[in-house]
Protein backbone atom coordinates (compact mmCIF):
# COMPACT_ATOMS: atom_id res chain seq x y z
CA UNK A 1 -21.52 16.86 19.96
CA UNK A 2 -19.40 16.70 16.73
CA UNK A 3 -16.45 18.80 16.37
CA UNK A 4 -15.77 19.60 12.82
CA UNK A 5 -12.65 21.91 11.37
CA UNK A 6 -12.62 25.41 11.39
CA UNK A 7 -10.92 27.29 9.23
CA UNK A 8 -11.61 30.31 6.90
CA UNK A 9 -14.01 31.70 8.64
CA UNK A 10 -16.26 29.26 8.82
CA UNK A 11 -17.19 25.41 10.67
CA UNK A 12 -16.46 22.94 8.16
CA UNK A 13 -17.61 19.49 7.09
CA UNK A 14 -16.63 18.85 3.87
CA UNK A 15 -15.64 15.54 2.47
CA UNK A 16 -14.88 12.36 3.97
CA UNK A 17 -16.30 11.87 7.69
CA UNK A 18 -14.55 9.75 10.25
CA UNK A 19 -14.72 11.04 14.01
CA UNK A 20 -13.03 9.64 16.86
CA UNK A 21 -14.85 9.98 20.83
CA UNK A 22 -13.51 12.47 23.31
CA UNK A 23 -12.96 10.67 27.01
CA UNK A 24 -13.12 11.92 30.30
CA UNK A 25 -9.97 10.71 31.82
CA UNK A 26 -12.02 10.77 35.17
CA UNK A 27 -15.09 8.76 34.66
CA UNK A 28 -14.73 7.14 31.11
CA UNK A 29 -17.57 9.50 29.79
CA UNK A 30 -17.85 10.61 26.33
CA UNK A 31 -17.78 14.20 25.55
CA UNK A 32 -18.04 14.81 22.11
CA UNK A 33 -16.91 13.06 18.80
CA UNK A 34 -13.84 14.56 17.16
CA UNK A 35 -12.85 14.71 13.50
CA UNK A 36 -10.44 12.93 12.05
CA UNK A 37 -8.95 15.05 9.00
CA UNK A 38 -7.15 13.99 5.70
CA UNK A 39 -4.78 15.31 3.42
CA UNK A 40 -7.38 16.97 1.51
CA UNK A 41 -8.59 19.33 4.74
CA UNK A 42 -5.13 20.57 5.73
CA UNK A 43 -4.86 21.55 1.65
CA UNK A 44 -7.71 23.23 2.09
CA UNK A 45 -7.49 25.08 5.71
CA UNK A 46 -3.48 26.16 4.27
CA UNK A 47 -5.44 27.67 0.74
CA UNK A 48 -7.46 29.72 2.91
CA UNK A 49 -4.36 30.76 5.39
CA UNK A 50 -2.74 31.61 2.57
CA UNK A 51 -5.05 33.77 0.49
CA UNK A 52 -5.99 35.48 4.14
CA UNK A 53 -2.25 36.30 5.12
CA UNK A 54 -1.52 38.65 2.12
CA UNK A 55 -4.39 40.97 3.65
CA UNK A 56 -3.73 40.60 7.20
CA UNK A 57 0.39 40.87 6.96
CA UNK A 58 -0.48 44.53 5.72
CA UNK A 59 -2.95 45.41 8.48
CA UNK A 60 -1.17 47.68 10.53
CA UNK A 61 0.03 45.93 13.91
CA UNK A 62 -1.33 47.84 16.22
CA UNK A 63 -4.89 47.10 14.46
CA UNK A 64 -3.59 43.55 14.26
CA UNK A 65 -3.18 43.53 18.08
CA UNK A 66 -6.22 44.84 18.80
CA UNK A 67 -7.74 41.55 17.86
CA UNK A 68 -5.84 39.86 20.65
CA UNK A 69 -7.21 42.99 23.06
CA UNK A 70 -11.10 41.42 22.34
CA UNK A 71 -9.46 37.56 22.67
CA UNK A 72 -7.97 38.39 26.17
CA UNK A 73 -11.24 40.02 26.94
CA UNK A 74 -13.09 37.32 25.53
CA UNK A 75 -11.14 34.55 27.60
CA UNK A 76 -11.38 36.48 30.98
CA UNK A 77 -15.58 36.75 30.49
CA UNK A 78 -15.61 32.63 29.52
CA UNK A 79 -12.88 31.92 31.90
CA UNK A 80 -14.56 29.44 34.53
CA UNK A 81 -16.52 28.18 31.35
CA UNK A 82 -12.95 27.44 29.64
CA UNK A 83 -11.47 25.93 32.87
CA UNK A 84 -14.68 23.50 33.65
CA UNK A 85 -13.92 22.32 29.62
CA UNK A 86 -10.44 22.26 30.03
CA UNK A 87 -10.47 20.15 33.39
CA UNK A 88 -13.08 17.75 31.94
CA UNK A 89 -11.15 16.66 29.03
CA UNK A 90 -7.71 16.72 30.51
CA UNK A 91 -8.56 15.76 33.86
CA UNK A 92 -6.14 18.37 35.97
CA UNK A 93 -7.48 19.72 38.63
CA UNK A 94 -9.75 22.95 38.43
CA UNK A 95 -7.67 25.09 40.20
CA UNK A 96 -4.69 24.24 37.23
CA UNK A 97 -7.69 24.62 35.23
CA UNK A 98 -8.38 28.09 35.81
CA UNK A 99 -4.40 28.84 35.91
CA UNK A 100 -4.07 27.51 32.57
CA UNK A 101 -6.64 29.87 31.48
CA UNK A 102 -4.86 33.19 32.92
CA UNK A 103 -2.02 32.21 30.81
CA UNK A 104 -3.82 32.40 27.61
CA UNK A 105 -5.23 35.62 28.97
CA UNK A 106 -2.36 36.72 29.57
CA UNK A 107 -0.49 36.20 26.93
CA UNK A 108 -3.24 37.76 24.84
CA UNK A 109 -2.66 41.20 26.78
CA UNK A 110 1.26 40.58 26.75
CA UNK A 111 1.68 39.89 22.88
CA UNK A 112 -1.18 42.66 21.61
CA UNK A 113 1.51 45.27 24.00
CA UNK A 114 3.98 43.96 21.49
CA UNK A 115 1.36 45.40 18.47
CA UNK A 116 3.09 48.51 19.45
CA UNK A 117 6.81 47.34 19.70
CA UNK A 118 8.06 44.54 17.20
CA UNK A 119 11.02 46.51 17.63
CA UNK A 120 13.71 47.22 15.25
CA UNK A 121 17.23 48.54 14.88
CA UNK A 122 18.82 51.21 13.71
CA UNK A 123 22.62 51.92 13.05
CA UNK A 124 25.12 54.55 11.80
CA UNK A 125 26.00 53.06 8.02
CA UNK A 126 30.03 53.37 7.21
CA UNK A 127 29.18 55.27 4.06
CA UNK A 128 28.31 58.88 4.43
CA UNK A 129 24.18 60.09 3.17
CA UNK A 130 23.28 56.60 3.65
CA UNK A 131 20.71 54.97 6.78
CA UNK A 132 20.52 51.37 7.85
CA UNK A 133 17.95 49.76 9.54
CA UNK A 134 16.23 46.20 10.09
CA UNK A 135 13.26 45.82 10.93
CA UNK A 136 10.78 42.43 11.76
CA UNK A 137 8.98 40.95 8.65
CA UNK A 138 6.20 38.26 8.93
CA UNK A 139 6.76 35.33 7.05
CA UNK A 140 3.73 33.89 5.87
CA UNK A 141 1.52 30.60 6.89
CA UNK A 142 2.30 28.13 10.35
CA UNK A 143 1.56 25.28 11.05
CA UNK A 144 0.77 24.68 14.67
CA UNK A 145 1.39 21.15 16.55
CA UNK A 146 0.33 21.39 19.91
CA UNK A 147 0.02 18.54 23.05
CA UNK A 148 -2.98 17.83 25.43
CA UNK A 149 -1.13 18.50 28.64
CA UNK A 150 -1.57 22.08 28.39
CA UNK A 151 -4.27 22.64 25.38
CA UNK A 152 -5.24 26.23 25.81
CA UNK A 153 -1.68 27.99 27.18
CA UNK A 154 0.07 26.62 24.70
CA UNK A 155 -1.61 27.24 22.05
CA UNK A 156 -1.84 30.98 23.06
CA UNK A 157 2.34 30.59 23.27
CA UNK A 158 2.45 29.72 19.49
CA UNK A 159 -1.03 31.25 18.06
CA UNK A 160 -0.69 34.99 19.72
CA UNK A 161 2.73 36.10 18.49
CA UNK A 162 2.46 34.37 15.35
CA UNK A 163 -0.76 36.60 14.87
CA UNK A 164 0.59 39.74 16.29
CA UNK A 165 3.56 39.23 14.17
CA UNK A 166 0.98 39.17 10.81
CA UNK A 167 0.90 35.47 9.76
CA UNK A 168 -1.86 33.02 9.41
CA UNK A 169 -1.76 29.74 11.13
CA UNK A 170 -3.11 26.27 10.84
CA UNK A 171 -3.22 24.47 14.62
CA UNK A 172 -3.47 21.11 15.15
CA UNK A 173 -4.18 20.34 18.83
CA UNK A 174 -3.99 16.85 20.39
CA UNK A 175 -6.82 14.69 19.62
CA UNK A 176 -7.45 13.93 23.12
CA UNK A 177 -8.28 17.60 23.61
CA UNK A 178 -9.83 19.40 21.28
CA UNK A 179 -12.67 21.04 23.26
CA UNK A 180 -10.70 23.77 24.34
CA UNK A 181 -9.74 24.34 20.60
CA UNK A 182 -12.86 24.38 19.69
CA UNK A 183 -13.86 26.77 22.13
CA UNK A 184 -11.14 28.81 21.06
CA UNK A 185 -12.15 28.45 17.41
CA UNK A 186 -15.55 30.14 19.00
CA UNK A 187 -13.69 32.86 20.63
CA UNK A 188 -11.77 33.90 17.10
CA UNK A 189 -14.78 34.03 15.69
CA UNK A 190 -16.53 36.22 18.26
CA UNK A 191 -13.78 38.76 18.30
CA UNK A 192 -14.19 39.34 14.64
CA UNK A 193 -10.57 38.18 13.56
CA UNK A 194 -10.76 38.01 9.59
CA UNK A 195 -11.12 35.01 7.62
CA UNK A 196 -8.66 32.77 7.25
CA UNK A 197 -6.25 34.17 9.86
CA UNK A 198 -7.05 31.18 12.91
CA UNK A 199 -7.18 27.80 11.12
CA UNK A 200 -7.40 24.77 13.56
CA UNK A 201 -7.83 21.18 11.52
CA UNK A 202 -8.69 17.72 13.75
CA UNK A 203 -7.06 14.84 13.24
CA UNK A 204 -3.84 13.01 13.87
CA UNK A 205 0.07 13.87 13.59
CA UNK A 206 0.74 10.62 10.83
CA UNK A 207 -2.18 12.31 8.95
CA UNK A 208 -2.72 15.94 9.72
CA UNK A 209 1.10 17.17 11.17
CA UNK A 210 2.76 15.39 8.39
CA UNK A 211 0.59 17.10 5.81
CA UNK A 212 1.09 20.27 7.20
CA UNK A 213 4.91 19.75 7.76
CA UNK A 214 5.09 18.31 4.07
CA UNK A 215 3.15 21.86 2.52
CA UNK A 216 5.43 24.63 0.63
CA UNK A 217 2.81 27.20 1.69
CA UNK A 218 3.85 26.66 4.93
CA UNK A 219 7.16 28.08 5.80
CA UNK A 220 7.01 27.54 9.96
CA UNK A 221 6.07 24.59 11.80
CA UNK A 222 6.38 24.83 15.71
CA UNK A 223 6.02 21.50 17.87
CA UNK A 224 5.35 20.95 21.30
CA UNK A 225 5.75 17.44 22.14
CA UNK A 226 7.87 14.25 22.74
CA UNK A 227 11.59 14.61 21.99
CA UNK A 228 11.05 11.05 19.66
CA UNK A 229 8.47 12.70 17.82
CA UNK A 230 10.12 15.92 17.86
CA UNK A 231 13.25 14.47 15.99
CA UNK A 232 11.02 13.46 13.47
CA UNK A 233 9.32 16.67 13.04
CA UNK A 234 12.71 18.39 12.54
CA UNK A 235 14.10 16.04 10.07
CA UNK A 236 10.55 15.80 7.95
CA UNK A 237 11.16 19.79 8.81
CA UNK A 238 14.65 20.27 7.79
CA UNK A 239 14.02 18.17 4.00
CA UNK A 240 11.56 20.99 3.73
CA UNK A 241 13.86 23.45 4.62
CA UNK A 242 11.38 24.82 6.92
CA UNK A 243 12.15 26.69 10.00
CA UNK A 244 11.13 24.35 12.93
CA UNK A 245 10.90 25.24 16.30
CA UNK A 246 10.84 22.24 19.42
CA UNK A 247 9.56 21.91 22.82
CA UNK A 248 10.11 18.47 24.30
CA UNK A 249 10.81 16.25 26.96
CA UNK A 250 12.78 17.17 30.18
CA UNK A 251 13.85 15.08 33.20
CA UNK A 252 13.74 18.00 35.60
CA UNK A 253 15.36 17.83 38.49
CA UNK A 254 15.04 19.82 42.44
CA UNK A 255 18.30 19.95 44.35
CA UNK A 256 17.67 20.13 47.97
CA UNK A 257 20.94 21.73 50.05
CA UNK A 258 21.69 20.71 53.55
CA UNK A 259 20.90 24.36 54.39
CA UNK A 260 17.92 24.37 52.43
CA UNK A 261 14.38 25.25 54.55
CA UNK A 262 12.86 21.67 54.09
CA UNK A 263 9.34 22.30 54.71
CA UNK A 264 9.30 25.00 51.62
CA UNK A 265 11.58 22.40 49.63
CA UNK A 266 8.86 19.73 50.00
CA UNK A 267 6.01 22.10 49.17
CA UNK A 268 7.90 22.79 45.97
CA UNK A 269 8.71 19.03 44.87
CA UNK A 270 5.01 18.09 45.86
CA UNK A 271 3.35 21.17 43.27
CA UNK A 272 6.27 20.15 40.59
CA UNK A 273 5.78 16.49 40.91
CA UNK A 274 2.15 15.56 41.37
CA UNK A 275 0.48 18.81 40.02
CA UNK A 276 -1.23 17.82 36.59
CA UNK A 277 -0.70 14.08 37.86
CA UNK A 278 2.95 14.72 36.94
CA UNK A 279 2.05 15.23 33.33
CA UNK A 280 3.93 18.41 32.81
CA UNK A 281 7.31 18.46 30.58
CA UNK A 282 8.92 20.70 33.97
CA UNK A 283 7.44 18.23 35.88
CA UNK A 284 9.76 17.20 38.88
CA UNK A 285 10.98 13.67 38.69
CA UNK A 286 14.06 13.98 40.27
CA UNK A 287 14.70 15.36 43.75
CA UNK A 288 18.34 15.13 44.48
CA UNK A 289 18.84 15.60 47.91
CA UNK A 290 22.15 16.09 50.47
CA UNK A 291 22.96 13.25 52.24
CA UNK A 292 22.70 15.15 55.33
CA UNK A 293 18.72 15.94 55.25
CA UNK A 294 18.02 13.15 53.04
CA UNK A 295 16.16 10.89 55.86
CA UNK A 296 14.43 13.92 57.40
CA UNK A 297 12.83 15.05 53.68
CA UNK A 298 11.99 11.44 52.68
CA UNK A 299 10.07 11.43 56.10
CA UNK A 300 8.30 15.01 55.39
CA UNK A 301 7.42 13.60 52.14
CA UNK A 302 6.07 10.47 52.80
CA UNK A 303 3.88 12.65 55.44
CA UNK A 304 2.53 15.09 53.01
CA UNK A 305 1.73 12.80 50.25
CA UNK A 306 -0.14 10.84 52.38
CA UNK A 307 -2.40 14.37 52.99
CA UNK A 308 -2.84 14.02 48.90
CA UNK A 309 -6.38 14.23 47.97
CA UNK A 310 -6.87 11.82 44.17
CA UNK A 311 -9.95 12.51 42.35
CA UNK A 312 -11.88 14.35 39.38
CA UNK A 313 -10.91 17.44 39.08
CA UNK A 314 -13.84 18.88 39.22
CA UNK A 315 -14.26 18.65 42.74
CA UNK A 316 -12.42 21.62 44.66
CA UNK A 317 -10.75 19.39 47.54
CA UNK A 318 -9.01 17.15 45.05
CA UNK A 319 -5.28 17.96 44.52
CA UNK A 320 -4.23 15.44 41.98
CA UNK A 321 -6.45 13.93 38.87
CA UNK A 322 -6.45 11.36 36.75
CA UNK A 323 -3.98 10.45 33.84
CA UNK A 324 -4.80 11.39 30.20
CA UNK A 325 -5.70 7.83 29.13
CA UNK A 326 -4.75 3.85 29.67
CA UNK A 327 -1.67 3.85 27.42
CA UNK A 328 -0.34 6.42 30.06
CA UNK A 329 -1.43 4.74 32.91
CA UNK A 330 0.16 1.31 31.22
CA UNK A 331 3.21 3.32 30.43
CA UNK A 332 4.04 4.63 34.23
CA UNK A 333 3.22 1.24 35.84
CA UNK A 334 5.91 -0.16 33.34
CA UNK A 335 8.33 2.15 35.08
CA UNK A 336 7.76 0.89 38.48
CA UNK A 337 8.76 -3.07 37.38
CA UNK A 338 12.13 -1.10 35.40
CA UNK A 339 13.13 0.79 38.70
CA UNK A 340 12.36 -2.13 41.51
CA UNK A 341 14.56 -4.44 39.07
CA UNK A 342 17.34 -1.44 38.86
CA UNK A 343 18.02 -2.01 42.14
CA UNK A 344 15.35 1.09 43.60
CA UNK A 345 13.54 1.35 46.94
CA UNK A 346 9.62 1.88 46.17
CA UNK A 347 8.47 3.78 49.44
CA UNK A 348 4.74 4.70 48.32
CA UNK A 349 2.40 4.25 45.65
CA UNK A 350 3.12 2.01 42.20
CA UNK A 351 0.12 1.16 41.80
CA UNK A 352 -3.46 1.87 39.35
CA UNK A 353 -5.98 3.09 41.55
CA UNK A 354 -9.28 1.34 41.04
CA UNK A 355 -11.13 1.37 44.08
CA UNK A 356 -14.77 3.54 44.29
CA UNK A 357 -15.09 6.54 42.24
CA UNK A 358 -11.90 5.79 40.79
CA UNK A 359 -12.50 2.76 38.92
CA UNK A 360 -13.97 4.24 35.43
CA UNK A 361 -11.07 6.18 35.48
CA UNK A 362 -7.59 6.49 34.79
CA UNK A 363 -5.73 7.65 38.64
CA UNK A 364 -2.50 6.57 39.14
CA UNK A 365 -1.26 6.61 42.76
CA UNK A 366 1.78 9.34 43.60
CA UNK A 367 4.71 7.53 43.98
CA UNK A 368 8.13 7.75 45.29
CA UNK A 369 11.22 5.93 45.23
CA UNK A 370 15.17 6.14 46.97
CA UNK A 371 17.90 4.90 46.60
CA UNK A 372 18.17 6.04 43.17
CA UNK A 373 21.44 6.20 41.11
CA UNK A 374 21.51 8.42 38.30
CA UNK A 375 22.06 6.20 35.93
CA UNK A 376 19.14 4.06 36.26
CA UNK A 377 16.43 4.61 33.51
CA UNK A 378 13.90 6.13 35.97
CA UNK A 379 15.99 8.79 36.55
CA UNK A 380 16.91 9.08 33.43
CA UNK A 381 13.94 8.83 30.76
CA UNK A 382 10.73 10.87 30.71
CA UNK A 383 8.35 8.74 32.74
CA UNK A 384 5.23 11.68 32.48
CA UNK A 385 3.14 11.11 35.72
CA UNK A 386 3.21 11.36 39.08
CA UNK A 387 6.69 9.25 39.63
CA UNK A 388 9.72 10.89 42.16
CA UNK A 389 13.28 9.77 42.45
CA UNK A 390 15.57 10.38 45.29
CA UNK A 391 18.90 10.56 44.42
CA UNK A 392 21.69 11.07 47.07
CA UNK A 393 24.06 13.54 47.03
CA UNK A 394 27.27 14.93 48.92
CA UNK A 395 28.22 18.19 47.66
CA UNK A 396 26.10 20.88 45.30
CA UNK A 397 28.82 19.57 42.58
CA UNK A 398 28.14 16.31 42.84
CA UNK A 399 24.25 17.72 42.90
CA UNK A 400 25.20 19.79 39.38
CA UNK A 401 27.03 16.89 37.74
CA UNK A 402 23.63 14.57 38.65
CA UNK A 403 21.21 17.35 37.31
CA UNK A 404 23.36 17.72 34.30
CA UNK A 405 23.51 13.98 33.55
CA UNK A 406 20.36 13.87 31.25
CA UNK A 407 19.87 14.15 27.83
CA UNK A 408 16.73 16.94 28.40
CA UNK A 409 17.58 20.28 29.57
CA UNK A 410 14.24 22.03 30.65
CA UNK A 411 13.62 23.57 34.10
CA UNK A 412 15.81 22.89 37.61
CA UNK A 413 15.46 24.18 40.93
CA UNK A 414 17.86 24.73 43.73
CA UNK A 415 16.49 25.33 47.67
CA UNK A 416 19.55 26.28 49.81
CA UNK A 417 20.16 29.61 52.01
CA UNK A 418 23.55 30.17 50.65
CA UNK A 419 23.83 33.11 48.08
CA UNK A 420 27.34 31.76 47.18
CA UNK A 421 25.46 28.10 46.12
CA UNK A 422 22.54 29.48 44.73
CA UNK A 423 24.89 32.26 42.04
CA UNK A 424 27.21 28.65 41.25
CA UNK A 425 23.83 26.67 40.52
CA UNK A 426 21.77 29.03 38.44
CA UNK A 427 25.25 29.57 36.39
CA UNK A 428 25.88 25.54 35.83
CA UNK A 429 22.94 24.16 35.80
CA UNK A 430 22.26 23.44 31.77
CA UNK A 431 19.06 23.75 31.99
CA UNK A 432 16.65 26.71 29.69
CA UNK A 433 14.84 27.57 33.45
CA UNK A 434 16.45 27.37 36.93
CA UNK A 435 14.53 28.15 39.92
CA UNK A 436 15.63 29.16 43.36
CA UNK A 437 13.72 28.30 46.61
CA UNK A 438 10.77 27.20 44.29
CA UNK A 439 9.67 23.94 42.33
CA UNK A 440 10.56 23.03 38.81
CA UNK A 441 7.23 24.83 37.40
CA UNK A 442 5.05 27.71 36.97
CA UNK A 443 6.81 30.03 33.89
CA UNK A 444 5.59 33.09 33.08
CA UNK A 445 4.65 34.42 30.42
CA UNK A 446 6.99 37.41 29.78
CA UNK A 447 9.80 35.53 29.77
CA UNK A 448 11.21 32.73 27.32
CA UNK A 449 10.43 29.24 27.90
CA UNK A 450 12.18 26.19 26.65
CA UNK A 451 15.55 24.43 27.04
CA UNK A 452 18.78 22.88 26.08
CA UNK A 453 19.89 19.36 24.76
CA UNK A 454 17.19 17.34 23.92
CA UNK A 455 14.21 19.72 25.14
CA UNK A 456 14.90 21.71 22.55
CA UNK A 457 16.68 23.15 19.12
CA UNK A 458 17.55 26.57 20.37
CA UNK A 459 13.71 28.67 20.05
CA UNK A 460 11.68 30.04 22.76
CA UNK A 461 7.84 30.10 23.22
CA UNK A 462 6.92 32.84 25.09
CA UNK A 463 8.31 36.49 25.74
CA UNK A 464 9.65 38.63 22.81
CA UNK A 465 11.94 35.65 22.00
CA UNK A 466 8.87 33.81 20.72
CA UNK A 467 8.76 36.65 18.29
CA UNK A 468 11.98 35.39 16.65
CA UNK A 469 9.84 32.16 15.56
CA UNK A 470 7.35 33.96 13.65
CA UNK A 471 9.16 37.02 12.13
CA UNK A 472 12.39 37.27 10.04
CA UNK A 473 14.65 39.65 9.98
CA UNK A 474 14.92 42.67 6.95
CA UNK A 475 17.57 44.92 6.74
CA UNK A 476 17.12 48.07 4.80
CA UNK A 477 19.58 50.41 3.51
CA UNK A 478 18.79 54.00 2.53
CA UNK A 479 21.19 55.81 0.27
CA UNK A 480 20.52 59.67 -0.13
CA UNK A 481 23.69 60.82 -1.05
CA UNK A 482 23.14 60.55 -4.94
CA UNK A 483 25.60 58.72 -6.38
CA UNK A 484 26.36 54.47 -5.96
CA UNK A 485 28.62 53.88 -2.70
CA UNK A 486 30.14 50.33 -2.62
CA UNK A 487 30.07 48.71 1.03
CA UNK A 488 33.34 48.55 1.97
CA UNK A 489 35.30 49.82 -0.94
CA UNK A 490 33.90 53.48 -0.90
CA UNK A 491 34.59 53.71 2.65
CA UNK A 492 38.23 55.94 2.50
């Protein structure tokens, strides 16, 4: 199976042909063959996103978010079809699999609601016979860069708003997963969306995101991503003077009180830290923990993880699958050498798992160390698998000033029973997300998600704030009184 570009309207395979295989990360298998794009595509895909968005930015928006009606229809017919793709080429468990999918659908229903909204203002004007207003414009063509950790929700963060909104867009998912683009592609087409308005081009960032970063027709570029990759978006971004909006790294952290119910507490670090084989930018790598529970949740831990079931995803008993690839898996073991030399205390796992059905794939084993200080680099760089960090604590400022000492600024979590702790943590923690009594994942989609420092440059996906990305403001001022009034000056 060879996946070849999509964009206006039609499958295309035009030009020079290099493809690239699609892996398994469970079993080594080949999927399908993937193109690898030049220059010359994206200029061609961003022509026909441009010609198309002239048309579709004047098709009313409740019309335009009718499309995303059939989509969300579309997605909840296919979506056990979608998640068996999705879980194949990613490797996360089915059950994430089929979660990942109700986002998309989700968000399809959520932003065609908004068809109806894309709210304005209006406001009394100073001058007399005169109305103000402002009101949401679209602005044109984006370009779409989007990771293989989570290939069809968020894609459906960027994609649906941007459409609802009445621009084109050009996506460029992660060459390790472009199945469930393709699929999508497939889905655009079936709901009848017009030529030219879904564009999705193979290939990689050096080639494809810098070409589409580097294009005046395109006058948004939204990145989800590395932070060290990010920067460079944003300064290739900013020479452009295009508006760029990041979603990067984090180094999330759960705070566990002394009051806290510890058998909930370790449910929620155990979904935030090994779900998606930790692979998840609100992944939970740090669990900083009161120094008065500390030995009792390291030993209800250690008990659980031992219960956790490693596998392909595809089976319904597994809890945790493999890796994305063996540059990850070479990446995490590094981690485990950098933290026993820092000083840590490895309890569990550290190790590639090669034994059985495991060996054609890429599993690493859930690990967990303590005795972690917070300035050691595994508690403070993005390690992006299934890798925990105890960090003792005696207060819940001491807890704050820990969670706070990163340079990401995603999701935290706080489990206590105290009111009066939980209203001081969700107001200091500098994080974009703070959870109470839960883990360090599992946004939703009608509110914004993103964060502070270096997760982020200020946008949202998701919610009406993702709006703000794709639309700019207009204000309009009606003067009925006849004569010219100067703002201002003609207000006495």
């Amino acid at each position: 199976m060879k996946l070849t570009n999509f964009f206006d309207g039609k499958w295309q395979d035009i030009g020079e042909e290099k493809y690239t295989a699609v892996l398994n990360p469970a079993s080594g298998e080949q999927l399908a063959e993937v193109r690898m794009s030049t220059k010359e595509d994206v200029d061609l895909a961003i022509a026909a996103a441009t010609k198309a968005q002239k048309k579709w930015a004047l098709v009313p928006a409740p019309k335009r978010a009718d499309y995303l009606y059939e989509i969300g229809r579309l997605m909840k017919e296919k979506k056990e079809h979608l998640a068996q793709v999705l879980t194949k080429e990613m490797g996360k468990v089915i059950e994430e699999g089929r979660g990942e999918v109700q986002e998309g659908i989700d968000m399809a229903f959520y932003m065609a609601g908004e068809g109806r909204r894309l709210f304005g203002e209006t406001t009394p004007s100073e001058l007399a016979d005169k109305f103000a207003m402002s009101v949401r414009a679209p602005i044109g063509v984006v370009g779409l860069i989007t990771p293989w950790n989570f290939p069809v929700a968020i894609a459906t963060w960027k994609s649906f708003p941007a459409i609802v909104a009445g621009n084109t867009f050009i996506w460029k998912p992660a060459t390790e997963t472009p199945m469930m683009a393709y699929e999508m592609a497939k889905i655009f087409e079936e709901a009848g969306l017009p030529d030219g308005v879904a564009n999705i081009v193979f290939g990689s960032g050096s080639e494809v995101g810098t070409a589409m970063i580097e294009h005046p027709d395109v006058k948004v570029i939204s990145f989800t991503g590395s932070t060290e990759t990010g920067s460079k978006v944003a300064e290739l971004g900013g020479r452009h003077l295009k508006k760029v909006s990041l979603e990067m790294g984090g180094k999330n952290a759960v705070i566990v009180m002394e009051d806290a119910d510890l058998s909930l507490a370790v449910e929620g670090i155990l979904w935030s830290a090994f779900g998606t084989a930790g692979q998840r930018c609100t992944a939970c790598s740090r669990v900083i923990v009161h120094k008065d529970v500390k030995k009792e949740l390291e030993v209800k831990l250690l008990e659980q993880m031992e219960k956790l079931t490693i596998g392909d995803g595809l089976d319904e008993s597994v809890k945790i699958g493999p890796v994305i690839n063996k540059k990850a898996l070479d990446k995490i073991h590094s981690y485990i050498k950098i933290g026993q030399e820092e000083g840590a205390n490895l309890l569990v796992g550290g190790n590639v798992l090669e034994e059985g059905d495991l060996a054609n794939g890429n599993y690493y084993a859930p690990t967990l160390f303590t005795d972690v200080k917070p300035n050691m680099r595994i508690a403070q760089e993005e390690i992006f698998g299934p890798v925990v960090s105890l960090i003792e604590v005696g207060s819940l400022e001491e807890a704050i000033e820990v969670n706070n000492g990163v340079k990401f600024g995603l999701s935290s979590s706080i489990f206590s029973r105290d009111v009066n702790k939980v209203f001081r943590a969700q107001r200091d923690l500098d994080t974009g997300i703070v959870y109470v009594n839960a883990g360090t994942t599992g946004a939703e989609i009608h509110l914004p998600f993103g964060g502070t420092k270096g997760t982020g440059n200020g946008h949202r996906d998701s919610g009406v704030a993702a709006l703000d990305v794709y639309t700019e403001w207009k204000s309009i001022y009606v003067d009925f009184s006849g004569k010219l009034q100067r703002a201002q000056i003609d207000t006495e």
